[in-house]
Protein backbone atom coordinates (compact mmCIF):
# COMPACT_ATOMS: atom_id res chain seq x y z
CA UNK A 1 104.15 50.47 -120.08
CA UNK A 2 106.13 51.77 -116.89
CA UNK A 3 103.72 53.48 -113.86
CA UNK A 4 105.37 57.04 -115.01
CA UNK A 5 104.08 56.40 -118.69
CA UNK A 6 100.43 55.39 -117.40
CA UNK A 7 100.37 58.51 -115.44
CA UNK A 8 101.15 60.76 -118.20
CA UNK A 9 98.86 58.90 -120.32
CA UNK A 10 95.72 60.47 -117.86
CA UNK A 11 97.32 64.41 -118.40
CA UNK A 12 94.02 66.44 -119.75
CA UNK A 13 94.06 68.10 -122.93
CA UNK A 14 94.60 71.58 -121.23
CA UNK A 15 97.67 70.96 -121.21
CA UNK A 16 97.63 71.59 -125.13
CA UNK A 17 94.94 73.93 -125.80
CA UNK A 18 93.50 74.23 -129.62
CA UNK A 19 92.60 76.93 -131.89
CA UNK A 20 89.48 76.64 -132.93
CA UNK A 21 88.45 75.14 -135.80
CA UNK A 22 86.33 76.22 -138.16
CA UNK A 23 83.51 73.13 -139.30
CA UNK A 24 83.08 73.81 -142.57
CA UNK A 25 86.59 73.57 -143.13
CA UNK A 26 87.22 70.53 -141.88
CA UNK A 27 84.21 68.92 -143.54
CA UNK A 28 85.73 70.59 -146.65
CA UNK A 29 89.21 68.98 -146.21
CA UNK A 30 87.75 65.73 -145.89
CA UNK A 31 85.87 66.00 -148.84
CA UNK A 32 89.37 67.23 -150.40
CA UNK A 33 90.97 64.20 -148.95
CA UNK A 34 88.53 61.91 -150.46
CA UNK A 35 87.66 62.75 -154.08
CA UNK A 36 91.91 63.01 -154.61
CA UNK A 37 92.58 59.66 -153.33
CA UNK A 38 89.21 58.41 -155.13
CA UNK A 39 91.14 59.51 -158.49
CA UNK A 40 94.27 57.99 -157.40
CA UNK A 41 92.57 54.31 -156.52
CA UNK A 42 90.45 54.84 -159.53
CA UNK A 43 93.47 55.59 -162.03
CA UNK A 44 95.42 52.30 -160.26
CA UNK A 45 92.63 50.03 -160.71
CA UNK A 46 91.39 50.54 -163.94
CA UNK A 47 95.03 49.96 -165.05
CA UNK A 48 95.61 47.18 -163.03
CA UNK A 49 92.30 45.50 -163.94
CA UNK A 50 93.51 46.01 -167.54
CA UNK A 51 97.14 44.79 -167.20
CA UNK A 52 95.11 41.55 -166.10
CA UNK A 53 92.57 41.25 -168.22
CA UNK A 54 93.85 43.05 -171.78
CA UNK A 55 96.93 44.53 -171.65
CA UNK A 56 99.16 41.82 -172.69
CA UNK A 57 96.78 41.37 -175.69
CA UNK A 58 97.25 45.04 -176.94
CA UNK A 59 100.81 45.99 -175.92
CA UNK A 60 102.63 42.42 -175.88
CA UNK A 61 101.08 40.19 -178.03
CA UNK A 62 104.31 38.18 -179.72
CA UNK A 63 104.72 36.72 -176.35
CA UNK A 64 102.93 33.53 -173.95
CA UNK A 65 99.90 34.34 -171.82
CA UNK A 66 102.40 33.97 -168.69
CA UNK A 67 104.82 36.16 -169.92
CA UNK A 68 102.45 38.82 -170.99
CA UNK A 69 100.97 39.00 -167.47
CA UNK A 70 104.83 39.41 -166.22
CA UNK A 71 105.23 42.02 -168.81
CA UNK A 72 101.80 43.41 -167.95
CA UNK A 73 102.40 43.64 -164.52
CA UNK A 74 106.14 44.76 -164.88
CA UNK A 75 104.81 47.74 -166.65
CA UNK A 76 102.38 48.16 -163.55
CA UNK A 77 104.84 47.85 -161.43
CA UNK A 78 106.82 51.25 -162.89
CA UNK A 79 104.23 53.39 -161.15
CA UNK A 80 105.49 51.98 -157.44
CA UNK A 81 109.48 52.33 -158.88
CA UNK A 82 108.26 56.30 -159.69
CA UNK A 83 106.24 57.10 -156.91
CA UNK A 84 109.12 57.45 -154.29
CA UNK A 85 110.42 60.11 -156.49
CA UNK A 86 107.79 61.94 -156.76
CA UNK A 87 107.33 61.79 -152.94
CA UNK A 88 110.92 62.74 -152.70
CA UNK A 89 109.85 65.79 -155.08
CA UNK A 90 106.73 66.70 -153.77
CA UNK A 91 107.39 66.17 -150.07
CA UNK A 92 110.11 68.96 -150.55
CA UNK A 93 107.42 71.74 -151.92
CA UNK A 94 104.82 69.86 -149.55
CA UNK A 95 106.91 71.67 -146.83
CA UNK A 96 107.60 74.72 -148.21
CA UNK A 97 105.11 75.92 -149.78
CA UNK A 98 102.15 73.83 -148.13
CA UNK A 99 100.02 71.08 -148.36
CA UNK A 100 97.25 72.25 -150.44
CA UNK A 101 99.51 73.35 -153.34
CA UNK A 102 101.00 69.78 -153.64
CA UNK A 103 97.21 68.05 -153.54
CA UNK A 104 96.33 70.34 -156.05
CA UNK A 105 99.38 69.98 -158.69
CA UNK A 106 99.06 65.71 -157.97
CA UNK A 107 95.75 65.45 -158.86
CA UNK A 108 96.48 67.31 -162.71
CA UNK A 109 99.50 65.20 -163.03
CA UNK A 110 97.52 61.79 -162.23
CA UNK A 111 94.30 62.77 -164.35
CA UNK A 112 96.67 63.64 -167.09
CA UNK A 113 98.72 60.89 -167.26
CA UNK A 114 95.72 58.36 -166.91
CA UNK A 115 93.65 60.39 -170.17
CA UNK A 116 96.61 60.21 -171.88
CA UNK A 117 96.75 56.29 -171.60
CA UNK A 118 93.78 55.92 -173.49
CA UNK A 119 95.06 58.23 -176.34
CA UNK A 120 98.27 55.81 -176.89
CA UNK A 121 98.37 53.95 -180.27
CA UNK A 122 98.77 49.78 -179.18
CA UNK A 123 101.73 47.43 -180.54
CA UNK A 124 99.52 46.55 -183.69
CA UNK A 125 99.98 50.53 -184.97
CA UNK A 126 103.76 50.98 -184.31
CA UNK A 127 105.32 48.63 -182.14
CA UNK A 128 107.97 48.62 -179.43
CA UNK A 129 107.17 52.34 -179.01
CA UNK A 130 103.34 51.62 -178.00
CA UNK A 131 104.34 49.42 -174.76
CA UNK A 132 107.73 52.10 -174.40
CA UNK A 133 104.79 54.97 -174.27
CA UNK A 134 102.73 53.07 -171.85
CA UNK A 135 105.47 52.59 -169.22
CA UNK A 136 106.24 56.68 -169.28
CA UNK A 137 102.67 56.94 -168.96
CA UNK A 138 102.52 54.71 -166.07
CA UNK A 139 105.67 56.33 -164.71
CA UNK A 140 103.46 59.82 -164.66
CA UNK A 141 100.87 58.54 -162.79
CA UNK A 142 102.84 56.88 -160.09
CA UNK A 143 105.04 60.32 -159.75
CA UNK A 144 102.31 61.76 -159.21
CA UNK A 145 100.62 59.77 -156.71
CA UNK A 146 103.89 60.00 -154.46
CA UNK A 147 102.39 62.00 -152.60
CA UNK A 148 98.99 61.88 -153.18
CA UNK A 149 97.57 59.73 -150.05
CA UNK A 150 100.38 61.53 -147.57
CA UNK A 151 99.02 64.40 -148.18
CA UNK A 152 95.60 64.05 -147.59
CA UNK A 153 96.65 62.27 -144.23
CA UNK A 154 98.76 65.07 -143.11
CA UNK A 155 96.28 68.00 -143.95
CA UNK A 156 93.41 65.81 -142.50
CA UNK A 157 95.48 64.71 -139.35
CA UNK A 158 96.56 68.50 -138.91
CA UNK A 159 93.51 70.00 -139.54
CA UNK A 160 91.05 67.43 -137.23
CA UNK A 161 90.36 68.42 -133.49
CA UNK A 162 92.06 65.86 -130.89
CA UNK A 163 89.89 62.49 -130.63
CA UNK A 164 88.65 63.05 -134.32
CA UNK A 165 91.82 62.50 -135.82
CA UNK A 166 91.60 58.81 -137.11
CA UNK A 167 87.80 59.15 -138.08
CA UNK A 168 88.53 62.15 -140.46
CA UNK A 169 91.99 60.97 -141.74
CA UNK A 170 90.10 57.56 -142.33
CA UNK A 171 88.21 59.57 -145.72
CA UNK A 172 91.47 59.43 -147.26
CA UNK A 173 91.35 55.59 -147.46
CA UNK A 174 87.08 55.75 -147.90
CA UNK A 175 88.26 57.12 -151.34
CA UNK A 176 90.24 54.68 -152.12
CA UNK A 177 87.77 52.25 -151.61
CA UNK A 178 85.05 54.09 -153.47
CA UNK A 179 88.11 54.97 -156.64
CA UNK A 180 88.76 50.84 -156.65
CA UNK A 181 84.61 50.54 -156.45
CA UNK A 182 84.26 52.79 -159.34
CA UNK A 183 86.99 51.31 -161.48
CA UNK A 184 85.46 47.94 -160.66
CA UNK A 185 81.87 49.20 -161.96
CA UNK A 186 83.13 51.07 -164.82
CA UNK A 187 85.08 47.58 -165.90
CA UNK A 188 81.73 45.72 -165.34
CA UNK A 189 80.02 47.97 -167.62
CA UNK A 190 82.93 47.64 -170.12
CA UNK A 191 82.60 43.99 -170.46
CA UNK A 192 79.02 44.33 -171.45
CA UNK A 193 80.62 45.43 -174.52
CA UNK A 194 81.64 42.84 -177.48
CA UNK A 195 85.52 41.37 -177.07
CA UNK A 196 86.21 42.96 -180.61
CA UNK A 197 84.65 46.40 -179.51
CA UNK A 198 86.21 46.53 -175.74
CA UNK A 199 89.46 45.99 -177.58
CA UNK A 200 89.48 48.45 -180.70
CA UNK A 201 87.55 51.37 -178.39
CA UNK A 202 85.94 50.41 -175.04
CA UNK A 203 89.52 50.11 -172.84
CA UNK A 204 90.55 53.94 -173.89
CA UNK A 205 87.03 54.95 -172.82
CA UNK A 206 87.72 53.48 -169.46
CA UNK A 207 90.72 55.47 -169.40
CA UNK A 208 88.97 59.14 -170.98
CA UNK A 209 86.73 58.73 -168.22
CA UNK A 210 89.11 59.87 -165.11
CA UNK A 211 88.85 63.21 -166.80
CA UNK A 212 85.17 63.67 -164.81
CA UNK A 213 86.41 62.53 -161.26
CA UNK A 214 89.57 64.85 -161.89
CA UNK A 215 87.72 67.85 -162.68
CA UNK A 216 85.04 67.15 -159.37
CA UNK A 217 88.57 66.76 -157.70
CA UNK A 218 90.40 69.71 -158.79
CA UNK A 219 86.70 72.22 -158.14
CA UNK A 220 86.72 70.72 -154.46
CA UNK A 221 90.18 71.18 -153.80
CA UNK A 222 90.43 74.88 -154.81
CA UNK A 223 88.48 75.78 -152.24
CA UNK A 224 90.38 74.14 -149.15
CA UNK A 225 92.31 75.90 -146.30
CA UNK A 226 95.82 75.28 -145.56
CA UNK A 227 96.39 73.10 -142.84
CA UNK A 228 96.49 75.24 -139.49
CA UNK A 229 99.72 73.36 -138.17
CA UNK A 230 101.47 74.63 -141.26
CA UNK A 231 99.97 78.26 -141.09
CA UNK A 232 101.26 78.08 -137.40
CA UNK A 233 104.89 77.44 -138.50
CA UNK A 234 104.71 79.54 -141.45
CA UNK A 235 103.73 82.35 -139.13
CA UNK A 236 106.22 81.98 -137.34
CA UNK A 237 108.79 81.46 -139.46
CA UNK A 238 109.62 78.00 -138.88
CA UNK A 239 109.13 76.70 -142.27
CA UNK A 240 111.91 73.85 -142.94
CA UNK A 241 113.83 75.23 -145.87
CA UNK A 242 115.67 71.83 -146.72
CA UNK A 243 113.01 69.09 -144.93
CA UNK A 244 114.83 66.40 -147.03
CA UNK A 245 117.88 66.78 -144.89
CA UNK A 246 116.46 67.72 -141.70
CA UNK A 247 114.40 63.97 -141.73
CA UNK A 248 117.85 62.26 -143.00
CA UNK A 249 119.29 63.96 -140.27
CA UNK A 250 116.98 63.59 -137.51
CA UNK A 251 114.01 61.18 -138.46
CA UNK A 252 115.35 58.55 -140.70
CA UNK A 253 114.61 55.66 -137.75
CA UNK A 254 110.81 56.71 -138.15
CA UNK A 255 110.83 56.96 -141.92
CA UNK A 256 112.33 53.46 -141.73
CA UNK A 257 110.04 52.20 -138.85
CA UNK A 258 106.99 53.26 -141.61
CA UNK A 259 108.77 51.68 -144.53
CA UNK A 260 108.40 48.42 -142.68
CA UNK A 261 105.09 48.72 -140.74
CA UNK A 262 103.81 49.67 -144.45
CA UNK A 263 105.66 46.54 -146.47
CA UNK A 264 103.13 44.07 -145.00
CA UNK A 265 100.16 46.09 -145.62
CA UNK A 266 100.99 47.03 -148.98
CA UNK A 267 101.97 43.75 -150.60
CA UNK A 268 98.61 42.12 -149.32
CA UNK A 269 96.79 44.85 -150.26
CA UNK A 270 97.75 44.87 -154.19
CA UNK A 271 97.42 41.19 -154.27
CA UNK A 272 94.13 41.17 -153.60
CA UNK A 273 93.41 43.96 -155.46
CA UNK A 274 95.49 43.31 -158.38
CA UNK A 275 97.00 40.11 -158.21
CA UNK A 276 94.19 37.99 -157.55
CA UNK A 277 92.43 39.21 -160.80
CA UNK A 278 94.66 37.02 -162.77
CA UNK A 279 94.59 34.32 -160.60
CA UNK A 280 91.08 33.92 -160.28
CA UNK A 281 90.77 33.91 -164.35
CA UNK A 282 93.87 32.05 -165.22
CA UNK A 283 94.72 29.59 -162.32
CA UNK A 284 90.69 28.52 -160.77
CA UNK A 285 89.66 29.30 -164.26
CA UNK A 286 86.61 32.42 -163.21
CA UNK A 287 84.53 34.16 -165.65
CA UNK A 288 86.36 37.60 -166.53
CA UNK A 289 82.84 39.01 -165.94
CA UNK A 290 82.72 37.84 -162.33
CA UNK A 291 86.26 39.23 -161.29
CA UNK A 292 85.27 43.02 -161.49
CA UNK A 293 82.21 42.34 -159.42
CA UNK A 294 84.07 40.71 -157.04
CA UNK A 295 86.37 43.94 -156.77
CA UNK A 296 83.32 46.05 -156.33
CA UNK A 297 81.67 44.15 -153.74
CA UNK A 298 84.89 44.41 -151.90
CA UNK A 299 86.08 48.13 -152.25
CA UNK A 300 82.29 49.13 -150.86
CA UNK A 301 82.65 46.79 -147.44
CA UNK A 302 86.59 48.13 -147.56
CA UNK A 303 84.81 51.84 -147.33
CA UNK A 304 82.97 51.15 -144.34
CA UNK A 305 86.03 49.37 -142.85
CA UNK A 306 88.12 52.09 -143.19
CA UNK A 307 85.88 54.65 -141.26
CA UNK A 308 85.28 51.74 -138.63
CA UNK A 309 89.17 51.31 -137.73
CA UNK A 310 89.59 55.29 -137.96
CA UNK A 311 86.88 55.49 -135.32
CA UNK A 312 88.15 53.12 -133.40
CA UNK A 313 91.99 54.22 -133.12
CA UNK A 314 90.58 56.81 -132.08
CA UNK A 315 89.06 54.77 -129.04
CA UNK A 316 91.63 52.20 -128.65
CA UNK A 317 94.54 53.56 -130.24
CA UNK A 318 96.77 53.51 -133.48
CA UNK A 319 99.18 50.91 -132.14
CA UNK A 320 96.63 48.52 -130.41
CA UNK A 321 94.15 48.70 -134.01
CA UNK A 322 97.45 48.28 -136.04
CA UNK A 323 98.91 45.36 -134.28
CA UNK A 324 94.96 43.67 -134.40
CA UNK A 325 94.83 43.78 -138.48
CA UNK A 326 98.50 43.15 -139.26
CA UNK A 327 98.48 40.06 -136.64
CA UNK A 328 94.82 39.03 -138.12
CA UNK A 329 96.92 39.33 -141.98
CA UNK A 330 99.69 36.80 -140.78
CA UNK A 331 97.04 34.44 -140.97
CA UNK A 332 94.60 35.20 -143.83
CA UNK A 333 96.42 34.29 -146.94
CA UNK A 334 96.62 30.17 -146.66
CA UNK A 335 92.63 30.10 -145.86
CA UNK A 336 91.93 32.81 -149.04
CA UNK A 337 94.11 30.76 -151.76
CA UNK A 338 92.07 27.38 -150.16
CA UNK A 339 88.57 28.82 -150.53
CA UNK A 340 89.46 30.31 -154.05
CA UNK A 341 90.72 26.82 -155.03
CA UNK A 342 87.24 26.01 -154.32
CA UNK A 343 85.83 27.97 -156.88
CA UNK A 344 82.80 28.47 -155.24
CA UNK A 345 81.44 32.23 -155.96
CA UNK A 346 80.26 32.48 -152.58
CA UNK A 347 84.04 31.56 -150.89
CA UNK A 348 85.61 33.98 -153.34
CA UNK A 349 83.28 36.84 -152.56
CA UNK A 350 83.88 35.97 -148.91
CA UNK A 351 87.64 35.73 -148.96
CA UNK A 352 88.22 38.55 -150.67
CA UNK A 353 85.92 40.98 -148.88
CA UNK A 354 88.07 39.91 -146.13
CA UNK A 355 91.20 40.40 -148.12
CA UNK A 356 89.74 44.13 -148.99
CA UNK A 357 88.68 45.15 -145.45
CA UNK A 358 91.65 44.12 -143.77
CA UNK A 359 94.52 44.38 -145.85
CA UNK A 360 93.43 46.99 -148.20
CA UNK A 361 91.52 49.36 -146.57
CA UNK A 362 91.74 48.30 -142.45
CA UNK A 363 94.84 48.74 -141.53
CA UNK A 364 95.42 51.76 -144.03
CA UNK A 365 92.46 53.30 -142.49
CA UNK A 366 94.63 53.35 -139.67
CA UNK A 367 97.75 54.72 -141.09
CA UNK A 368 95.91 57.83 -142.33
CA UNK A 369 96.38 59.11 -138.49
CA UNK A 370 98.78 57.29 -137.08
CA UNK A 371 102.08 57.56 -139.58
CA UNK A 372 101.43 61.85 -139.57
CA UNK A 373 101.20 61.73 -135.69
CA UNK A 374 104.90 59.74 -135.54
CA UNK A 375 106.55 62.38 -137.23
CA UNK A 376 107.16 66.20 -135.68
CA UNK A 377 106.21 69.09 -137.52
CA UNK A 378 109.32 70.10 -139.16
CA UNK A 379 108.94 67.28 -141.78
CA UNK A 380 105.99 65.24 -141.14
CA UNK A 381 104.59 65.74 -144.90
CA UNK A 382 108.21 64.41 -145.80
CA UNK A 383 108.43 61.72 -143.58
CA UNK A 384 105.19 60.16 -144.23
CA UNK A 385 105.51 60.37 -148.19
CA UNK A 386 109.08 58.74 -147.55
CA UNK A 387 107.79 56.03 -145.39
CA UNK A 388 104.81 55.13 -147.26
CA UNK A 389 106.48 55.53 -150.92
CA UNK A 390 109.40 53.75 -150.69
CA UNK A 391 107.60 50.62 -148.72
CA UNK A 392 105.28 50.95 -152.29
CA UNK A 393 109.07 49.90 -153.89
CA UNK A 394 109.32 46.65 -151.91
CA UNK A 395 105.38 45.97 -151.32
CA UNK A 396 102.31 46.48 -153.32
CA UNK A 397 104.37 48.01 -156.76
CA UNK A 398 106.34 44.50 -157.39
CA UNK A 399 103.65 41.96 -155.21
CA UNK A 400 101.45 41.13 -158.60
CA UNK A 401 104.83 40.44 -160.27
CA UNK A 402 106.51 38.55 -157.44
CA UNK A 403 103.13 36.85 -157.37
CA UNK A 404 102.61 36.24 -161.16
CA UNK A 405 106.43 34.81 -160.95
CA UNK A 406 106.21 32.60 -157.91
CA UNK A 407 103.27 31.39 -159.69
CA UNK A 408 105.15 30.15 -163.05
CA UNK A 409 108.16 28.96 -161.47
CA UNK A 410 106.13 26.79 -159.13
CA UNK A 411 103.67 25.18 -161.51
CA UNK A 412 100.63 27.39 -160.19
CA UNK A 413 101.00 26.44 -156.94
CA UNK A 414 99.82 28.91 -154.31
CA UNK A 415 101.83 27.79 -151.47
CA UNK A 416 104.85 30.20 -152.04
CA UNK A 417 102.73 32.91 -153.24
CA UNK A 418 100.86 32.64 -149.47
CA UNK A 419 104.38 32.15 -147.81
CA UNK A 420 105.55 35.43 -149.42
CA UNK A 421 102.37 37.71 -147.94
CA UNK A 422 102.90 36.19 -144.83
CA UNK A 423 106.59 36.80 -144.46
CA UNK A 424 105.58 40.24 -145.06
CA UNK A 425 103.04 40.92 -142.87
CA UNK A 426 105.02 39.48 -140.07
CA UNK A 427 107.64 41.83 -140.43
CA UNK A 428 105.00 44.65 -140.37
CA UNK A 429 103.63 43.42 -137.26
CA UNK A 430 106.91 43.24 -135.60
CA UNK A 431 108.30 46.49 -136.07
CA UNK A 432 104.65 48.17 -135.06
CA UNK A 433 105.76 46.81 -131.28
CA UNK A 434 108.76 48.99 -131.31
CA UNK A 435 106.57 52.15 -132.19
CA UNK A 436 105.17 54.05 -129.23
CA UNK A 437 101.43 55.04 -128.65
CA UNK A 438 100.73 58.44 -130.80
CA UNK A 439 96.93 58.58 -130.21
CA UNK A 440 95.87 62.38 -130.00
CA UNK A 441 99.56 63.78 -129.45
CA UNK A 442 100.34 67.45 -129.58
CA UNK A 443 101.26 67.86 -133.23
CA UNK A 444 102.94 71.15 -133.06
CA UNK A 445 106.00 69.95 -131.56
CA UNK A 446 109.14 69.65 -133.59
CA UNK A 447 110.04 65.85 -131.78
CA UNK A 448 109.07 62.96 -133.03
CA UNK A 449 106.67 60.61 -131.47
CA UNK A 450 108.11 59.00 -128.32
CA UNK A 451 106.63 56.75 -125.37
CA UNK A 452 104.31 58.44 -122.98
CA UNK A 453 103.18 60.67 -125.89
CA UNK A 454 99.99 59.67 -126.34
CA UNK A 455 96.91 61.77 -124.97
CA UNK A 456 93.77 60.44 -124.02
CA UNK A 457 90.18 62.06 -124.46
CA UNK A 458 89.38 64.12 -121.46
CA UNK A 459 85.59 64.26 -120.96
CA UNK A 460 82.76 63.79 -123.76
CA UNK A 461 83.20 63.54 -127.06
């Protein structure tokens, strides 16, 4: 950092005085932020958890055990192909009309989508059309998730006074953690059920039961305000009418700066939650039982971890957290696949609570803040949802199925699986050193984030 970059780091806030903001609100768009992203984790895990553990058995059974997790996960994988377009969709209206229209018309696609997974007839009933039916299903859900998290981080990020930023954003990824908690307990309690009975009825039940957290969801988010950076513009009539072209015009470096700081992040972060199902049961040979357990243990200390590294970007700063986790990730997957060899229960809860707090929740908690402050308000809704959907493409949407493949061509070796996580995460980590400092930058400019930025708390907090 150059002398003239450390001195504009100590400018006061004055210089960028706030509306007030009313309390309620904000507690209100955090709650908002959390219960949507609760139903999107949720909706993921319970059909991740069942593309491991039973998928294969009801929608392609005339094919091996391997090849049935491949097709499992291939179908899983679908979502992460279709959420990019529904960012792409979304992002556009997430502009123009707001950000609390878009939250709201997610969360009834996602609910929908998921009920209507446990209403589909299985291969046994009528064929190629039950796995065909699955996949649109799956495709529904992942559109509709596109823009799901961004949102939530943009209308938190916007709405949050300056050095509270990262600590409110950071309830977006709290429910995640609790919607992966609550998948994991509601699979716990499904496998208390007989094999025949979990089978015939017990799976759509899982799937029925999003309908409860959606309709919490939808009651909470009715009553949120917009987003006062977007009331600003739309005030004064600097709404972007085509924010699609305005970021391919202007903030495509950023979009692809996030793509990349996200690709890391994201493929660890569905291989522990998703991939590592599997492996536990069909590589170290675990108890089915044990493996949602595991995943609830983990979601709960990833909860806690994501409000931690909120709070503390908020201290420290985005770039200084992000770099920490990401650099911490290039190391973690060798000593996870060594202790899980082990099979000790005690090694795999460890491991994979680190896996969770890190990878999953950790350095997303940090994202929730730091991607919306990189963008300027013309298109920051847009340029998030790009950033962090189409890194979904190359990251956590295909990581169970490069995973599940490196696996079977290698003879169940974990070597190249651990290479492949790694590779990843080191390219995250490098391209966070290009990005500047955003920490508590004025968000109602139309630039994007640039060095010397970043503002630090003046005072108490």
């Amino acid at each position: 950092m150059t002398i003239t970059e450390a001195k504009t780091l100590k400018t006061s806030y004055q210089e960028f005085p706030e509306s007030p903001v009313d309390p309620q609100k904000v507690r209100l768009a955090a709650w908002a932020g959390l219960v949507g992203t609760t139903l999107e984790q949720y909706d993921f895990v319970i059909y991740g958890t069942a593309s491991a553990l039973i998928f294969s058995h009801l929608f392609f059974p005339n094919i091996s055990p391997a090849a049935g997790m491949i097709a499992s996960f291939s179908a899983y994988a679908i979502g992460f192909a279709a959420r990019p377009l529904g960012g792409l969709f979304f992002s556009h209206y997430g502009e123009k009309f707001g950000r609390k229209w878009v939250l709201v018309m997610t969360l009834l696609l996602m609910g929908g989508a998921t009920f209507a997974i446990g209403c589909l007839p299985t291969y046994s009933s009528v064929g190629v059309l039950a796995p065909l039916l699955l996949v649109l299903c799956r495709f529904l859900q992942g559109f509709g998730a596109g823009a799901e998290q961004s949102g939530g981080a943009t209308l938190l990020t916007e709405t949050a006074l300056r050095g509270r930023r990262g600590r409110l954003s950071s309830f977006v990824m709290i429910g995640a953690a609790l919607g992966t908690a609550i998948g994991a307990l509601v699979w716990v309690l499904a496998q208390q059920l007989s094999n025949e009975a979990l089978l015939s009825w017990g799976w759509r039940a899982i799937f029925w039961s999003s309908i409860f957290v959606t309709i919490g969801a939808m009651i909470i988010r009715s009553k949120i305000s917009e987003s006062p950076v977007f009331k600003e513009l739309k005030e004064a009539g600097h709404v972007e009418e085509a924010p699609l072209k305005a970021i391919a015009r202007d903030g495509r470096t950023k979009v692809l700066k996030v793509i990349f700081m996200n690709w890391g992040v994201t493929t660890q972060s569905y291989t522990y939650q998703v991939f590592m199902a599997s492996y536990l049961i069909t590589v170290i040979g675990v108890d089915p039982k044990f493996v949602p357990k595991v995943l609830f243990i983990g979601a709960i200390c990833a909860a806690f971890a994501a409000f931690a590294t909120g709070t503390l970007s908020d201290r420290y700063g985005r770039r200084r957290m992000y770099l920490l986790i990401t650099g911490a990730l290039i190391f973690l997957p060798a000593p996870t696949f060594l202790a899980l060899s082990t099979g000790s229960p005690v090694a795999i809860v460890v491991v994979m609570i680190l896996g969770f707090m890190l990878a999953a929740q950790g350095a997303t908690g940090v994202q929730m803040s730091y991607f919306p402050e990189m963008f300027g308000n013309r298109y920051r809704y847009a340029g998030v949802t790009l950033g962090r959907e189409f890194s979904s493409i190359i990251g956590g949407g295909v990581a169970p199925l490069i995973c599940a493949a490196l696996l079977a061509a290698f003879a169940n070796s974990w070597v190249p699986v651990a290479i492949y996580m790694t590779i990843t995460m080191i390219v995250s980590f490098l391209v966070t050193r290009t990005v500047p400092e955003t920490v508590n930058r004025d968000l109602n400019t139309p630039e994007d984030a640039k060095w010397g930025d970043a503002r630090p708390l003046v005072g108490p907090r």
